[in-house]
C-alpha atoms as a PDB file:
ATOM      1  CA  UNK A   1     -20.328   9.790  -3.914  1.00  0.00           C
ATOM      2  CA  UNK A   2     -16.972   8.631  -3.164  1.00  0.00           C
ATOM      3  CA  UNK A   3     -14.921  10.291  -0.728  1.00  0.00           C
ATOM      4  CA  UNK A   4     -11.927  12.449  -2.296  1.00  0.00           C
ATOM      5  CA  UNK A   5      -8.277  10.960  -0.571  1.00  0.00           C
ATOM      6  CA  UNK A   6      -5.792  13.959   0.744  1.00  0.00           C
ATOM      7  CA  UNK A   7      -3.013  14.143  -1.253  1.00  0.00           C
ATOM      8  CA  UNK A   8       0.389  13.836   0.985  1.00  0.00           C
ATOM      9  CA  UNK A   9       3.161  16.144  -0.198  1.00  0.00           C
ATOM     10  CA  UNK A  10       6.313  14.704   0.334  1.00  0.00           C
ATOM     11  CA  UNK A  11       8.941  17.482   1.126  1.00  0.00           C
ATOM     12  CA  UNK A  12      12.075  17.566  -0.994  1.00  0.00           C
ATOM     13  CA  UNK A  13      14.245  17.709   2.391  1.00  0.00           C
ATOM     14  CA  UNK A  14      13.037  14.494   3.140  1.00  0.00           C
ATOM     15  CA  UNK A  15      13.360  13.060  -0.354  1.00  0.00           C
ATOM     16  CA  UNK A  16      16.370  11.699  -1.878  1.00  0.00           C
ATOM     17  CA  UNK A  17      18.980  14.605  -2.661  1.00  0.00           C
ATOM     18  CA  UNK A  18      17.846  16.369  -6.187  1.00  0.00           C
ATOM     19  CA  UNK A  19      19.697  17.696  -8.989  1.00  0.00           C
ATOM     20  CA  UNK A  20      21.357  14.219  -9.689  1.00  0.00           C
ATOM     21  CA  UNK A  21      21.981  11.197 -11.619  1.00  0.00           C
ATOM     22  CA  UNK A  22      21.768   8.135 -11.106  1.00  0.00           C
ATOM     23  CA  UNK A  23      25.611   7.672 -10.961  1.00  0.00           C
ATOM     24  CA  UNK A  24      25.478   9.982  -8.057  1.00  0.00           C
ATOM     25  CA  UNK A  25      23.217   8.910  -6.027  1.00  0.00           C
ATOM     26  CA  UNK A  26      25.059   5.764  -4.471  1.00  0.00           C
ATOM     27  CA  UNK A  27      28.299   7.675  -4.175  1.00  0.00           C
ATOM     28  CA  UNK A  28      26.600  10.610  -1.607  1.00  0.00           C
ATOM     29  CA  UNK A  29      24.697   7.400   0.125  1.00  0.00           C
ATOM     30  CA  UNK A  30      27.757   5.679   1.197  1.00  0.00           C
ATOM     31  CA  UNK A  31      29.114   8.771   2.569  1.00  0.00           C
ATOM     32  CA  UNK A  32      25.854   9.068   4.385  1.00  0.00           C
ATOM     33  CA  UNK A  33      23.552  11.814   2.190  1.00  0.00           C
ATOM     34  CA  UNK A  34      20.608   9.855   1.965  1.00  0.00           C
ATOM     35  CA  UNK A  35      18.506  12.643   1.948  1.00  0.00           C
ATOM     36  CA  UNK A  36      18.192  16.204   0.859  1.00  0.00           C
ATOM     37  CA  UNK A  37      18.121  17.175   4.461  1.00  0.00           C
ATOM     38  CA  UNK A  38      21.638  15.589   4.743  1.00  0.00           C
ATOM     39  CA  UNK A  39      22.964  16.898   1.890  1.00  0.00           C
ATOM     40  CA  UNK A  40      21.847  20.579   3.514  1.00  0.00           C
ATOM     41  CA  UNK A  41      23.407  20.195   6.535  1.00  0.00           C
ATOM     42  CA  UNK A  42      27.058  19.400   4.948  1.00  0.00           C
ATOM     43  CA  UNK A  43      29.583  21.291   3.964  1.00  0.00           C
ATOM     44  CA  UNK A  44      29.628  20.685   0.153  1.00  0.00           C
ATOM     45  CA  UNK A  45      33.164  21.618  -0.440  1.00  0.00           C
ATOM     46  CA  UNK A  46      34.474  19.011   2.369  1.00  0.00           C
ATOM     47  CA  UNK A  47      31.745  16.484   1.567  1.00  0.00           C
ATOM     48  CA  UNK A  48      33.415  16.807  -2.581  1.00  0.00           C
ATOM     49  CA  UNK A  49      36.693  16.104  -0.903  1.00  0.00           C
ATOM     50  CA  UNK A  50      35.483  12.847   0.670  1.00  0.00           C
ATOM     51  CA  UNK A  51      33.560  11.527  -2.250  1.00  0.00           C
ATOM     52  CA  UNK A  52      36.940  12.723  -4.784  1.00  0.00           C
ATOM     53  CA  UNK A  53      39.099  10.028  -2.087  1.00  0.00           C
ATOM     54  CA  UNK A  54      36.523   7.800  -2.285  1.00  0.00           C
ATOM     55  CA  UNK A  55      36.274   8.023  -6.059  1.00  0.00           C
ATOM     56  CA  UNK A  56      39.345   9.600  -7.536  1.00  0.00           C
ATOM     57  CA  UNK A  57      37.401  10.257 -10.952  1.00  0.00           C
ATOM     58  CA  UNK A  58      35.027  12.753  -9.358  1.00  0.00           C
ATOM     59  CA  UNK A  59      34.539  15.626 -11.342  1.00  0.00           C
ATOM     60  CA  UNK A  60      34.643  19.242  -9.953  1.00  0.00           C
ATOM     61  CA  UNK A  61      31.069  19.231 -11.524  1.00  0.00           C
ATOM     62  CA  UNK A  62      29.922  17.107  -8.373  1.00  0.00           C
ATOM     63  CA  UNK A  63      30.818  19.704  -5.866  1.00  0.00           C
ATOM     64  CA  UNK A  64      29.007  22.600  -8.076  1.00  0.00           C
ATOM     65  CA  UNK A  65      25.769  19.846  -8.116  1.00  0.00           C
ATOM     66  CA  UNK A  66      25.801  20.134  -4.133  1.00  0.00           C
ATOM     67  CA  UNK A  67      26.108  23.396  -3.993  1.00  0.00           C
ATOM     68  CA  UNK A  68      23.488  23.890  -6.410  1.00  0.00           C
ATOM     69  CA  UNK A  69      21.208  21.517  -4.925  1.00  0.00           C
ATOM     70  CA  UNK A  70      21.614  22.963  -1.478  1.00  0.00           C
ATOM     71  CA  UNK A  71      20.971  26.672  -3.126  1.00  0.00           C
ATOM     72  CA  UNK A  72      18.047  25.412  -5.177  1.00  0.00           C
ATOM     73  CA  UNK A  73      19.636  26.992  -8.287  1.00  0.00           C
ATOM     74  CA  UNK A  74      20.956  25.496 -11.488  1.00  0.00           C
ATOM     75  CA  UNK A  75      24.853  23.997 -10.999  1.00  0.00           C
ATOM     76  CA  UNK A  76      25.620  26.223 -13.828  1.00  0.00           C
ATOM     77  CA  UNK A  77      24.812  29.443 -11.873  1.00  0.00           C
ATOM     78  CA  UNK A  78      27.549  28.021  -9.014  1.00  0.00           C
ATOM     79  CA  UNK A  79      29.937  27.027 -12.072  1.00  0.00           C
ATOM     80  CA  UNK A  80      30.556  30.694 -12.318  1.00  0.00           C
ATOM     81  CA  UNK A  81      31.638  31.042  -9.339  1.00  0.00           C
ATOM     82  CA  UNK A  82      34.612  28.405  -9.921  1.00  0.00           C
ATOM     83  CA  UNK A  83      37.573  30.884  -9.067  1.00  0.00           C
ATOM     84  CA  UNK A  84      36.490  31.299  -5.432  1.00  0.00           C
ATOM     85  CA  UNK A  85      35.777  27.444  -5.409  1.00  0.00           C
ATOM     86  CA  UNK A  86      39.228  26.169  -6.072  1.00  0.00           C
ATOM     87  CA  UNK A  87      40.479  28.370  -3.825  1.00  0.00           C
ATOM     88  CA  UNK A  88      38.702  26.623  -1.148  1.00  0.00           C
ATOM     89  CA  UNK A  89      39.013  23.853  -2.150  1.00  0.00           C
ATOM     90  CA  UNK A  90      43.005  24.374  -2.153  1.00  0.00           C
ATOM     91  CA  UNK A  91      42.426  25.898   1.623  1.00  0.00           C
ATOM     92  CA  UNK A  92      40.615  21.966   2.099  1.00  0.00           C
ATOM     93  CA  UNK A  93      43.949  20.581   0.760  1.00  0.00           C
ATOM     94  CA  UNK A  94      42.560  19.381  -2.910  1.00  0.00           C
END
């Protein structure tokens, strides 16, 4: 009988960031969020600010994405919270 091989689980926080395209992707890699682990342990809001200067045509939509990601909920359910957002974001100097 053959022997059965372990499965290896591959954590997400060591996985490429989730929640995102592939448009996305290269953006948050050359501003050094090559993993989900990385993209956890930045400040969304200020990360958004240096992708949007990077890329002037980043949409608000990005920064809900991150936060999403990091909360492991749906960017729609951070969407809602877009008042309080763009008030930080003003504090951040967008």
């Amino acid at each position: 009988m053959p022997e059965r091989s372990e499965r290896t689980s591959v954590s997400v926080r060591s996985g490429p960031p989730v929640g995102f395209g592939p448009k996305t992707h290269p953006i948050l890699a050359e501003r050094g969020i090559l993993t989900q682990a990385h993209l956890d342990e930045a400040d969304p809001l200020e990360l958004y600010l240096r992708c949007k200067r990077y890329r002037p045509g980043t949409s608000l939509n990005m920064s809900y994405g991150m936060i999403a990601s990091q909360e492991r909920v749906h960017w729609r359910e951070v969407a809602v919270r877009r008042a309080q957002l763009d008030s930080q974001l003003r504090r951040l100097g967008l």
